[in-house]
C-alpha atoms as a PDB file:
ATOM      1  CA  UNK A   1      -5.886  43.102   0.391  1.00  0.00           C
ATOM      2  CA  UNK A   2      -7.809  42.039   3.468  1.00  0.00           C
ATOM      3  CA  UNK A   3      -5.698  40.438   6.798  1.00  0.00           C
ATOM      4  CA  UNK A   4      -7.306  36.946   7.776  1.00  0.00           C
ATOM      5  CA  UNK A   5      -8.103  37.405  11.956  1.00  0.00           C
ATOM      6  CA  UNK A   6      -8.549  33.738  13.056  1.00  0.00           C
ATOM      7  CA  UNK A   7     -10.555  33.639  16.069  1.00  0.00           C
ATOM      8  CA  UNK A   8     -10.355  30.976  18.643  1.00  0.00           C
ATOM      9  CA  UNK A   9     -13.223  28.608  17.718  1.00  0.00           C
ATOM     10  CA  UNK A  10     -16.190  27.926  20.855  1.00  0.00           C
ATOM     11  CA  UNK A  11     -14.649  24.601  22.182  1.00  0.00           C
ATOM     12  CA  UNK A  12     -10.885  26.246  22.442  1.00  0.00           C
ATOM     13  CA  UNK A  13     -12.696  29.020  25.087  1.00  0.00           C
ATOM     14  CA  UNK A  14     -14.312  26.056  26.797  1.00  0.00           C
ATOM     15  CA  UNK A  15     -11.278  24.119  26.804  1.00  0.00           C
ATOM     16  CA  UNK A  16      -9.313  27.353  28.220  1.00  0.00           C
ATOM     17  CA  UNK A  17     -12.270  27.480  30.964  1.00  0.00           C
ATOM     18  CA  UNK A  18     -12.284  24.623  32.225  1.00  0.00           C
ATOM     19  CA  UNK A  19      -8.454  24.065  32.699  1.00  0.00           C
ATOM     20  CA  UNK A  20      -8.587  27.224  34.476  1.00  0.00           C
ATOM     21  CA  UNK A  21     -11.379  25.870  36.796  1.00  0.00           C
ATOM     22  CA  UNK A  22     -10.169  22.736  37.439  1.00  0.00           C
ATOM     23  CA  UNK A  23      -6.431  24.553  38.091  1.00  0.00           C
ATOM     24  CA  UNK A  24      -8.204  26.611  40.474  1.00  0.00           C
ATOM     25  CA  UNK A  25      -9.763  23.680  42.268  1.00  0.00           C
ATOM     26  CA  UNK A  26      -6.671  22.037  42.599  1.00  0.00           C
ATOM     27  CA  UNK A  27      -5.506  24.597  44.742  1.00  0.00           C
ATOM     28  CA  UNK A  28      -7.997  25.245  46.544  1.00  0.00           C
ATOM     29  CA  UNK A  29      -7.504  21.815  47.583  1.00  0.00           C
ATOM     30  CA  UNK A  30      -5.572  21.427  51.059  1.00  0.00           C
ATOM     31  CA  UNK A  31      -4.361  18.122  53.448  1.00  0.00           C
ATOM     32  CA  UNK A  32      -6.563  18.677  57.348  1.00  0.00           C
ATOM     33  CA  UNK A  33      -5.190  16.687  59.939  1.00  0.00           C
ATOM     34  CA  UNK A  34      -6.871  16.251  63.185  1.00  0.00           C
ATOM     35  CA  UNK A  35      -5.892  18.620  66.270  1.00  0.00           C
ATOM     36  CA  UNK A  36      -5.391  17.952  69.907  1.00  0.00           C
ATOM     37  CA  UNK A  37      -8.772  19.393  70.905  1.00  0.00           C
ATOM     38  CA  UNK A  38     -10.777  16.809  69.444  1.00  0.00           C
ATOM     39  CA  UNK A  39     -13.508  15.309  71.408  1.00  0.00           C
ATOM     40  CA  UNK A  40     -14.913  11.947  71.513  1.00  0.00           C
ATOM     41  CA  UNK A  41     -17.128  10.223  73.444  1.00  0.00           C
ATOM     42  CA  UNK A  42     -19.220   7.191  73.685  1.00  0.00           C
ATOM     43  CA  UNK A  43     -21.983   7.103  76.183  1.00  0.00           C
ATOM     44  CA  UNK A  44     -24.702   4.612  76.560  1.00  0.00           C
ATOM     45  CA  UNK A  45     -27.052   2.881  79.158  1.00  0.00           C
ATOM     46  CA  UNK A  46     -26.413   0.357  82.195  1.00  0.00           C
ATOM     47  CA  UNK A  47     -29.229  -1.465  84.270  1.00  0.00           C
ATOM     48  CA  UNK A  48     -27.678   0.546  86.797  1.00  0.00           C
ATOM     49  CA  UNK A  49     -26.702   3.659  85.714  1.00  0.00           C
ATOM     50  CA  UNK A  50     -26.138   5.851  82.655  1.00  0.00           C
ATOM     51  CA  UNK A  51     -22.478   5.544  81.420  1.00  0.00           C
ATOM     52  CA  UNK A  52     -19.734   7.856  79.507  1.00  0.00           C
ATOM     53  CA  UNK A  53     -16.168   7.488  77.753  1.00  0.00           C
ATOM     54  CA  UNK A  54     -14.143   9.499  76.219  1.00  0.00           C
ATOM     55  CA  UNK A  55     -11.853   8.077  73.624  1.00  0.00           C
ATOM     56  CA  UNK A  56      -8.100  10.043  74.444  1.00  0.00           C
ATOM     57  CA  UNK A  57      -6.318   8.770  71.511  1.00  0.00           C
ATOM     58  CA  UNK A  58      -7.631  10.196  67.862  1.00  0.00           C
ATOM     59  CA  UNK A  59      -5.871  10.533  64.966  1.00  0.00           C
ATOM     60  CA  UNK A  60      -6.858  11.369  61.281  1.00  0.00           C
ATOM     61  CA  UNK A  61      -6.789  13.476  58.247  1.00  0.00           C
ATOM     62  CA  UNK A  62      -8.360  14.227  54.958  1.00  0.00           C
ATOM     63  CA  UNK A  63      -8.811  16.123  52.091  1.00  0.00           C
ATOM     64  CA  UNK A  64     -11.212  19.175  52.107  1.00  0.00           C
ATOM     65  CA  UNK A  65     -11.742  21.666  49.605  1.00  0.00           C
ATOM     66  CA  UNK A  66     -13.576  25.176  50.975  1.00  0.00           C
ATOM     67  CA  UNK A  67     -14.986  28.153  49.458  1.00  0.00           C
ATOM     68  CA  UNK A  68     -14.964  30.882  51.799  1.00  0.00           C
ATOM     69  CA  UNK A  69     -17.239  29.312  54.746  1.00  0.00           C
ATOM     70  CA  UNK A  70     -18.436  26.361  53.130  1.00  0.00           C
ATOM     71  CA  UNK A  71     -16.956  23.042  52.335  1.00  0.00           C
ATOM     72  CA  UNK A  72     -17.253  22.171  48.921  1.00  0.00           C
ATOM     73  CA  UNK A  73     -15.706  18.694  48.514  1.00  0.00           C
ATOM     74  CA  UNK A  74     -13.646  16.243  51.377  1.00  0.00           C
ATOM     75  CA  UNK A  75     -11.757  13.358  50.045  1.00  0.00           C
ATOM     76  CA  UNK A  76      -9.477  10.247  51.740  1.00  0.00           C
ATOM     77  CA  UNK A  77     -11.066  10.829  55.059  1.00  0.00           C
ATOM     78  CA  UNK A  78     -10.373   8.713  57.995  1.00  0.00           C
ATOM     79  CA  UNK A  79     -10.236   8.678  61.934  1.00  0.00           C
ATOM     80  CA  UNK A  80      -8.594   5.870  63.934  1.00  0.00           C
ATOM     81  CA  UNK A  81      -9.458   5.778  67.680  1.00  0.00           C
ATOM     82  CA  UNK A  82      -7.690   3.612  69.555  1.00  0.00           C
ATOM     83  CA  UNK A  83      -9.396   0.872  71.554  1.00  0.00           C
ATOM     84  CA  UNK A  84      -7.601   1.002  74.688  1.00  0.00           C
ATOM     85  CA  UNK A  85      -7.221   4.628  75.085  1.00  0.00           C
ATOM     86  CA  UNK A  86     -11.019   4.455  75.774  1.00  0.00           C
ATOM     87  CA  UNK A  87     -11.626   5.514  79.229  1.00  0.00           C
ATOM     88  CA  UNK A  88     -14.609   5.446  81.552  1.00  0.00           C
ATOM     89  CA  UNK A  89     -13.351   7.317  84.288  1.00  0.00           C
ATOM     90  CA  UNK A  90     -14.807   4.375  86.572  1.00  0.00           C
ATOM     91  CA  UNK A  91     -11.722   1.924  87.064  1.00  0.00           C
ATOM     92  CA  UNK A  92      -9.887  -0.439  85.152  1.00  0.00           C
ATOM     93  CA  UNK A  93     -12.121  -2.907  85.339  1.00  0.00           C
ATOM     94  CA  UNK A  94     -14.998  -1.432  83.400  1.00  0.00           C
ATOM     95  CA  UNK A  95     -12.279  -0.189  80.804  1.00  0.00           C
ATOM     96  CA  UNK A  96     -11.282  -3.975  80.602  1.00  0.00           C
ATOM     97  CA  UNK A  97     -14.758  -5.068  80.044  1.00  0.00           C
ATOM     98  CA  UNK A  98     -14.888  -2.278  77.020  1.00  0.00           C
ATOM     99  CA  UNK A  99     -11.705  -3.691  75.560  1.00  0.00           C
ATOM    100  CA  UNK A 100     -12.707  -7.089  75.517  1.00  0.00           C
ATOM    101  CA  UNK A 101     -16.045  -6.501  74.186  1.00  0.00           C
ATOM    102  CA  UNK A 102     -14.543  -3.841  71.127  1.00  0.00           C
ATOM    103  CA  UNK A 103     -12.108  -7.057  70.825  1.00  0.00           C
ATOM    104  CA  UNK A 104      -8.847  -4.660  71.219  1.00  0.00           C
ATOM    105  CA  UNK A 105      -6.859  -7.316  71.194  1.00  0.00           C
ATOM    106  CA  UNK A 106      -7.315  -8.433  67.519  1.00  0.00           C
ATOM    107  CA  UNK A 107      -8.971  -4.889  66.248  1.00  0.00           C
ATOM    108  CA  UNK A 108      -6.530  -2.512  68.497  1.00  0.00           C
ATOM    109  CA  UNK A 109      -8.588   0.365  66.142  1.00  0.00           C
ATOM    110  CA  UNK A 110     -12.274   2.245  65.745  1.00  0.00           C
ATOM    111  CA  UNK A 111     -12.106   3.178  61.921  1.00  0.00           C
ATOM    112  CA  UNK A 112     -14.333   5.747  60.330  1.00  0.00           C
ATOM    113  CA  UNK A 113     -13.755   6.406  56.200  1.00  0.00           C
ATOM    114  CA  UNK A 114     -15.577   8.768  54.895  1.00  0.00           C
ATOM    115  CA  UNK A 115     -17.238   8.230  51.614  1.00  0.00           C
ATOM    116  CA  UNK A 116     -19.801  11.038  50.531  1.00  0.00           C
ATOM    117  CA  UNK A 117     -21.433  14.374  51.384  1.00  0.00           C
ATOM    118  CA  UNK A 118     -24.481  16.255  50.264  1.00  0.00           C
ATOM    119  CA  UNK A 119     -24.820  20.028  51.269  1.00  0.00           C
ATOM    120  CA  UNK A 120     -28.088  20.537  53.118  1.00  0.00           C
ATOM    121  CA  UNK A 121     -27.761  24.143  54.470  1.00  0.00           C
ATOM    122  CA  UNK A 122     -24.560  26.479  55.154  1.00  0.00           C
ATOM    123  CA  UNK A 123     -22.911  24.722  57.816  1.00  0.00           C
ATOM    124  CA  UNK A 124     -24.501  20.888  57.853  1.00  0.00           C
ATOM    125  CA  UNK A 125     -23.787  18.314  55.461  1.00  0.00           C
ATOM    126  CA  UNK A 126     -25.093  14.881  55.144  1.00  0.00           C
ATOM    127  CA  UNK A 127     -22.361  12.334  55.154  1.00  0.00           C
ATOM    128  CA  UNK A 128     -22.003   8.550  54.127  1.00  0.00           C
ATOM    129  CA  UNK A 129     -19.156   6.321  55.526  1.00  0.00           C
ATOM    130  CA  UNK A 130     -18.000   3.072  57.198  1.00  0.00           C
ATOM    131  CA  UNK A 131     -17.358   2.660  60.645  1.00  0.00           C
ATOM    132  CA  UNK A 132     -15.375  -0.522  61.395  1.00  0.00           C
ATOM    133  CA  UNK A 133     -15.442  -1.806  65.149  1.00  0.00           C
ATOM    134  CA  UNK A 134     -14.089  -4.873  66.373  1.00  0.00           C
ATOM    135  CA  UNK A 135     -13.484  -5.943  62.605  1.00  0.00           C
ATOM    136  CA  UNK A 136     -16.490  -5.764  61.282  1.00  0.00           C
ATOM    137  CA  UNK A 137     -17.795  -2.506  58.672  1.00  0.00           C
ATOM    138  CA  UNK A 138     -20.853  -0.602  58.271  1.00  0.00           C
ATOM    139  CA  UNK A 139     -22.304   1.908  56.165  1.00  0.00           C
ATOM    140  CA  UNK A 140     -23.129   4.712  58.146  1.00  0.00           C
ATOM    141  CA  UNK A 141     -25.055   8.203  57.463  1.00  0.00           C
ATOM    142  CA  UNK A 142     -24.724  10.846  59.782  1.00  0.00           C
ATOM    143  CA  UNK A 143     -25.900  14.753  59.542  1.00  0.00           C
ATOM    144  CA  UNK A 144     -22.854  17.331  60.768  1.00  0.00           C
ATOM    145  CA  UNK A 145     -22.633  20.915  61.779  1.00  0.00           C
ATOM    146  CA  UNK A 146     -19.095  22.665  60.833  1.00  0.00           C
ATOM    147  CA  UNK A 147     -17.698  25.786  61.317  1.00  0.00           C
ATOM    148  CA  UNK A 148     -14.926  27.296  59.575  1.00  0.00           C
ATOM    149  CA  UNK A 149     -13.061  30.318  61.204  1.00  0.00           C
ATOM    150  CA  UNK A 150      -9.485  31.417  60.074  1.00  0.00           C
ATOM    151  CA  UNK A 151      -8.803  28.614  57.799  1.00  0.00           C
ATOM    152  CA  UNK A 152      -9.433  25.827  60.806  1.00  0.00           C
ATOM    153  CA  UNK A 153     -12.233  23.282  60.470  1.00  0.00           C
ATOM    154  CA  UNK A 154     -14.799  22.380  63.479  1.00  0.00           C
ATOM    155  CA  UNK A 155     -16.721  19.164  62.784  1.00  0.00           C
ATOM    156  CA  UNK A 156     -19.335  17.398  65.280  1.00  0.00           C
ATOM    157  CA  UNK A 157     -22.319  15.528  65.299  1.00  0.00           C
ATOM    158  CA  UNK A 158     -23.479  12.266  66.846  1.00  0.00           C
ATOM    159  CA  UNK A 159     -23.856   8.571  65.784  1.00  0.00           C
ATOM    160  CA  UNK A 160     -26.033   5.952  67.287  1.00  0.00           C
ATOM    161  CA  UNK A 161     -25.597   2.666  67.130  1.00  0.00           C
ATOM    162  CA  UNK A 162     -26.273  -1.054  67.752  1.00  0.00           C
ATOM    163  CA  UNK A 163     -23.584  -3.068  69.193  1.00  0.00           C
ATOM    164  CA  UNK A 164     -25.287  -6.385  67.280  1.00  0.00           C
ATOM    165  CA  UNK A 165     -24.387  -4.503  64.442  1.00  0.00           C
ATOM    166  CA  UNK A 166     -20.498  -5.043  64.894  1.00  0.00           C
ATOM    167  CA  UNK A 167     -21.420  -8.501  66.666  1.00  0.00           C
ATOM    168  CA  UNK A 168     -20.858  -6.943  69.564  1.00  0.00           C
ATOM    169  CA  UNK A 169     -21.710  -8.604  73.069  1.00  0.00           C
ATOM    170  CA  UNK A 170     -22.630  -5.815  75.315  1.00  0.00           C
ATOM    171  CA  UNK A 171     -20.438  -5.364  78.141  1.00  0.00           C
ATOM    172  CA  UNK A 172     -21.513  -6.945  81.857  1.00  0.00           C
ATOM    173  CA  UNK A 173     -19.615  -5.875  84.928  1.00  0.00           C
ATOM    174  CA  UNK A 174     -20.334  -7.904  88.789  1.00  0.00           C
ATOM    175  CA  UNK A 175     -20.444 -11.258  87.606  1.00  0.00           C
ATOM    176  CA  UNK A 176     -23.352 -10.227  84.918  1.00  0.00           C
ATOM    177  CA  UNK A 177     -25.321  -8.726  87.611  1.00  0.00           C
ATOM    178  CA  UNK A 178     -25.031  -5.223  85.389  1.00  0.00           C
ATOM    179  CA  UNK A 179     -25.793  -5.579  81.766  1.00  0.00           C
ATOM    180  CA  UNK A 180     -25.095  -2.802  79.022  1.00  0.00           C
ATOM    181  CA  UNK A 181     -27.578  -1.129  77.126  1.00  0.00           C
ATOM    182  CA  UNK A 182     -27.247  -2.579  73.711  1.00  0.00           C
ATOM    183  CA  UNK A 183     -27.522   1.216  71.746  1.00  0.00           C
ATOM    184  CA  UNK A 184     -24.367   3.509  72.056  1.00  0.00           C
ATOM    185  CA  UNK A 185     -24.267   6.803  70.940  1.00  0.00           C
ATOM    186  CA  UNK A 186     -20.778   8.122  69.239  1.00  0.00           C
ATOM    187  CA  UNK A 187     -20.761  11.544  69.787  1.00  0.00           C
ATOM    188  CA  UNK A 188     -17.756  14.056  68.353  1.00  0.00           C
ATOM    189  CA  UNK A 189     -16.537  17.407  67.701  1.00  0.00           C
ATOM    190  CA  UNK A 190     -13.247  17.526  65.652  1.00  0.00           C
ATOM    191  CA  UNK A 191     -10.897  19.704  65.202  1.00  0.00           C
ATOM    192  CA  UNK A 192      -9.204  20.275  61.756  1.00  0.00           C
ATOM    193  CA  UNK A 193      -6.431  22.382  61.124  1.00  0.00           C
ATOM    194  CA  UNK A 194      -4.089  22.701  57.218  1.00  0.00           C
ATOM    195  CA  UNK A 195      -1.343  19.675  57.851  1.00  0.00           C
ATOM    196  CA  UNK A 196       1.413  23.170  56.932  1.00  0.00           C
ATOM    197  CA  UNK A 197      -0.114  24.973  59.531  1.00  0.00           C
ATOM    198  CA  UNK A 198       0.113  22.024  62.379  1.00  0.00           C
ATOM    199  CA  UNK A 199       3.938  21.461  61.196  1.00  0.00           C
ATOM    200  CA  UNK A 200       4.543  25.030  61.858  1.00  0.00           C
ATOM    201  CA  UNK A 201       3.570  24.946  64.974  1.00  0.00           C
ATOM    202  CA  UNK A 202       5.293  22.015  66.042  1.00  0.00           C
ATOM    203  CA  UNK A 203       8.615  23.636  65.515  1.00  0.00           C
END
């Protein structure tokens, strides 16, 4: 008399698979918040001089997903800069004249959510997001180096822009005597470190 041995059919194997996969993915996934060494700035032109700022107030996190070096998925990006912690090293009035212009009052927030990547070459991806300044939101694509050393995230690239874009009205200091140069370039290197790792420390 001959014992039946049922074997698992094809589609249970790649049913088993890709639960394990996907399990595996899951786990791999981990919250990055941004760190206190974060650098932004936002530079630009004058009729007088070249200018610089450095936004001092950045905040953010996401969802990134890395095998070994490489980062193989982000999702729920954003970065919030805050208007008035803007500074230009040059005086309050100039910093006033940025505020006013970014419209701080009504829009107290620079708002970058990131919406896609596309690998291009270990260590640079190409990126797709909007930017919102002063209320208003653009689509923006941007090409960034990263670096991932012990688990911590290094992000930076640059972003220029036109200030007509966000309706904007370029900034004017000595009774419109100095005008701003209407392109601005966004330029930032981000830190990202596991949001466990960050509580830890804060203890």
């Amino acid at each position: 008399m001959k014992t039946l041995i049922h074997t698992p059919s094809r589609s249970l194997y790649l049913s088993l698979l890709l639960l394990v996969v996907t399990t595996l993915q899951l786990s791999a996934q981990q919250l990055y918040k941004i760190g206190s060494q974060t650098k932004i700035t936002i530079s630009g032109t004058s009729t007088l001089h070249d200018w610089k700022s450095t936004v001092e107030n950045v905040s953010g996190e996401g969802m990134f997903t890395l095998d070994g070096a490489a980062i193989t998925q982000i999702a729920n990006l954003n970065v919030q800069m805050e208007v008035k912690s803007i500074k230009s090293g040059k005086g309050a009035m100039m910093d006033n004249n940025t505020y006013k212009a970014l419209k701080a009052a009504q829009h107290p927030q620079i708002v970058y959510q990131f919406q896609t990547m596309q690998p291009l070459q270990p260590g640079k991806l190409r990126t797709t997001g909007n930017l919102t300044i002063g209320g208003e939101s653009k689509k923006v694509t941007m090409v960034v180096a990263y670096q991932v050393e012990a688990g911590k995230l290094t992000i930076q690239g640059e972003l220029p822009i036109l200030m007509r874009d966000y309706n904007i009205e370029p900034p004017t200091a000595m009774m419109g005597t100095i005008k701003t140069g209407e392109e601005v370039i966004i330029a930032f290197q981000a830190d990202f470190a596991p949001a466990k790792y960050i509580s830890t420390q804060a203890k």
